[in-house]
Protein backbone atom coordinates (compact mmCIF):
# COMPACT_ATOMS: atom_id res chain seq x y z
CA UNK A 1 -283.09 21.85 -32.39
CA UNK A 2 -279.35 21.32 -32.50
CA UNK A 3 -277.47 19.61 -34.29
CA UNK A 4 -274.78 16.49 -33.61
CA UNK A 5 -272.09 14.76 -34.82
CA UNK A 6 -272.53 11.28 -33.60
CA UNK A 7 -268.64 9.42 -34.85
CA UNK A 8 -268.10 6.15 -33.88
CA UNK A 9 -264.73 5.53 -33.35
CA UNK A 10 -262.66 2.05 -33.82
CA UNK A 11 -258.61 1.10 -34.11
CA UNK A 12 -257.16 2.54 -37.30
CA UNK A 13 -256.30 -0.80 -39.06
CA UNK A 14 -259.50 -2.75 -38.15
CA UNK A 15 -261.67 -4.59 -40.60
CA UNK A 16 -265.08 -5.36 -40.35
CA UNK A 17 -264.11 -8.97 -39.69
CA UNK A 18 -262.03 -7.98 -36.74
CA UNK A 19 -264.43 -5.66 -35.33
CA UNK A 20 -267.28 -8.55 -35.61
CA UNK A 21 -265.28 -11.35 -35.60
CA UNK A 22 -268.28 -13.68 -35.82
CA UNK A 23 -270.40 -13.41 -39.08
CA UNK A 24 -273.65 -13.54 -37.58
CA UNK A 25 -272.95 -10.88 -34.96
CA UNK A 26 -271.49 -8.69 -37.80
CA UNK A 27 -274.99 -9.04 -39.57
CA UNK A 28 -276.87 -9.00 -36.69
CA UNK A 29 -275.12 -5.44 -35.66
CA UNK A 30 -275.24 -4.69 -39.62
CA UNK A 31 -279.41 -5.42 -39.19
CA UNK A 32 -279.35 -3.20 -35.65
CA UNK A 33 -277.50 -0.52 -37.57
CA UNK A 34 -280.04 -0.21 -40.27
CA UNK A 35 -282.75 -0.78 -38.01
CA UNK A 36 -281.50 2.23 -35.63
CA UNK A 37 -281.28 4.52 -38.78
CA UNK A 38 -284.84 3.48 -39.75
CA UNK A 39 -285.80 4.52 -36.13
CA UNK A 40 -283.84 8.07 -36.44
CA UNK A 41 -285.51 8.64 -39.82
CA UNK A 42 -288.95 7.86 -38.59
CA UNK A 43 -288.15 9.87 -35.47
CA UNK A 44 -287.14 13.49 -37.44
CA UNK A 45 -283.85 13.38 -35.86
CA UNK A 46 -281.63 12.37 -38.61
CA UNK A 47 -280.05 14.65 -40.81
CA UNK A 48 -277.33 12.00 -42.93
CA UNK A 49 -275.04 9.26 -41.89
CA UNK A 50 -272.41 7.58 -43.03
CA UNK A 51 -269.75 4.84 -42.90
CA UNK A 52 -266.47 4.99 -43.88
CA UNK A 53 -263.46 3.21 -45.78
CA UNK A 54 -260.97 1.95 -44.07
CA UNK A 55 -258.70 5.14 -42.96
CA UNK A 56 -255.32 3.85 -45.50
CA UNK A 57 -257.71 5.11 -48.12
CA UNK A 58 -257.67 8.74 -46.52
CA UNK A 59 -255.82 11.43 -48.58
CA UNK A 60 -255.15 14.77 -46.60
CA UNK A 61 -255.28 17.96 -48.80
CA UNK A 62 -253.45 21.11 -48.10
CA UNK A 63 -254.19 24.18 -50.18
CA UNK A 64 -252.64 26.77 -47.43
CA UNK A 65 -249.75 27.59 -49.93
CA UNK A 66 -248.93 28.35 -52.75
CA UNK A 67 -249.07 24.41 -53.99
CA UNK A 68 -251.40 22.15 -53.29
CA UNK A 69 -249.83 19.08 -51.02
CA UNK A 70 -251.60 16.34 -51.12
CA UNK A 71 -250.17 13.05 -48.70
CA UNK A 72 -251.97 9.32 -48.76
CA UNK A 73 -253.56 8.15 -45.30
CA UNK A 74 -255.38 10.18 -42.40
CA UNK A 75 -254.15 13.11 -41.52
CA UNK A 76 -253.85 11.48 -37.16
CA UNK A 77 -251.33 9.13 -36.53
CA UNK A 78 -253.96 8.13 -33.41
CA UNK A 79 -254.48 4.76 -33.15
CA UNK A 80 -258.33 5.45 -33.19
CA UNK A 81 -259.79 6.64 -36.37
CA UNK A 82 -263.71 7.65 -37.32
CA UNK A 83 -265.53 4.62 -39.11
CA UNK A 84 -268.82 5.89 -39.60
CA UNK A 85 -271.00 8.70 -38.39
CA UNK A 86 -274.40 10.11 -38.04
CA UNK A 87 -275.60 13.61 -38.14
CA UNK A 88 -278.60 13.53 -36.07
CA UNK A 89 -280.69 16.93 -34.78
CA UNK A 90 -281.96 16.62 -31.18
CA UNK A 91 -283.70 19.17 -28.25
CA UNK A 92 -280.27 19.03 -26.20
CA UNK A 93 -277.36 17.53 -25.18
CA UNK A 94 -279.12 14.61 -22.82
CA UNK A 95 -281.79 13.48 -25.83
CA UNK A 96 -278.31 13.66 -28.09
CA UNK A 97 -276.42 11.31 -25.58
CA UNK A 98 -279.45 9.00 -25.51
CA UNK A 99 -279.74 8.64 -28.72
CA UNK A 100 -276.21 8.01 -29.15
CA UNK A 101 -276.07 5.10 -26.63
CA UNK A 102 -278.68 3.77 -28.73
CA UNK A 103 -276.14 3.96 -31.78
CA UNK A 104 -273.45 2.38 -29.89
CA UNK A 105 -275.38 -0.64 -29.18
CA UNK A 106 -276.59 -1.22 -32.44
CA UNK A 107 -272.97 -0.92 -34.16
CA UNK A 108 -271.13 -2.26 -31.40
CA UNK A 109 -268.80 0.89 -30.87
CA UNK A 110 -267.92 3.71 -28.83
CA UNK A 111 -269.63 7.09 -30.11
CA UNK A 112 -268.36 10.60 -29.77
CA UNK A 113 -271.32 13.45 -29.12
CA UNK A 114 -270.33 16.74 -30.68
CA UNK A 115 -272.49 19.68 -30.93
CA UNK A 116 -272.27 21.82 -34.25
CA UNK A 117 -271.13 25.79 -34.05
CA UNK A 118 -274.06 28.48 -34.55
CA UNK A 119 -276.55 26.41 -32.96
């Protein structure tokens, strides 16, 4: 089985309220969310998953020197940032893209399908 990076992907400055802008759709997609984890755990394919701070609380590190630079925010000026991801393990690519349509309808986002090296 391989492994995936499932990220879902939003605009760097939004908040959960302006992502669901309606409180019972943000729980309702908050309930989906869960419930699609529940159905990945159940399933064997999922490895972790998380979601993520807003990306102003991002500090990049850079040890390539000889001093350690460290600067406050994400490290892409894109206007898209990573909210949240899922590691999932699936037969191929197709079963990975499946299950990541799945994802996106239960969060209400767009989600990026990336393969991990060595597998």
């Amino acid at each position: 089985m391989t492994q995936y990076l499932l990220s879902v992907w939003h605009d760097k400055d939004a908040t959960p309220e302006d992502i669901y802008p309606d409180e019972a759709e943000r729980d309702q997609a908050y309930a989906d969310t869960g419930a699609f984890n529940e159905e990945l755990q159940a399933s064997g394919s999922w490895v972790f998953a998380g979601g993520l701070h807003n990306p102003s609380t991002a500090t990049v590190v850079d040890g390539q020197g000889d001093q350690v630079v460290t600067t406050d925010g994400p490290y892409s000026e894109a206007k898209e940032q990573i909210g949240g991801f899922w590691v999932i393990e699936a037969p191929d690519l197709d079963a990975a893209l499946e299950i990541a349509a799945r994802g996106s309808r239960a969060c209400r986002g767009k989600v990026e399908v990336r393969p991990f090296h060595g597998e």
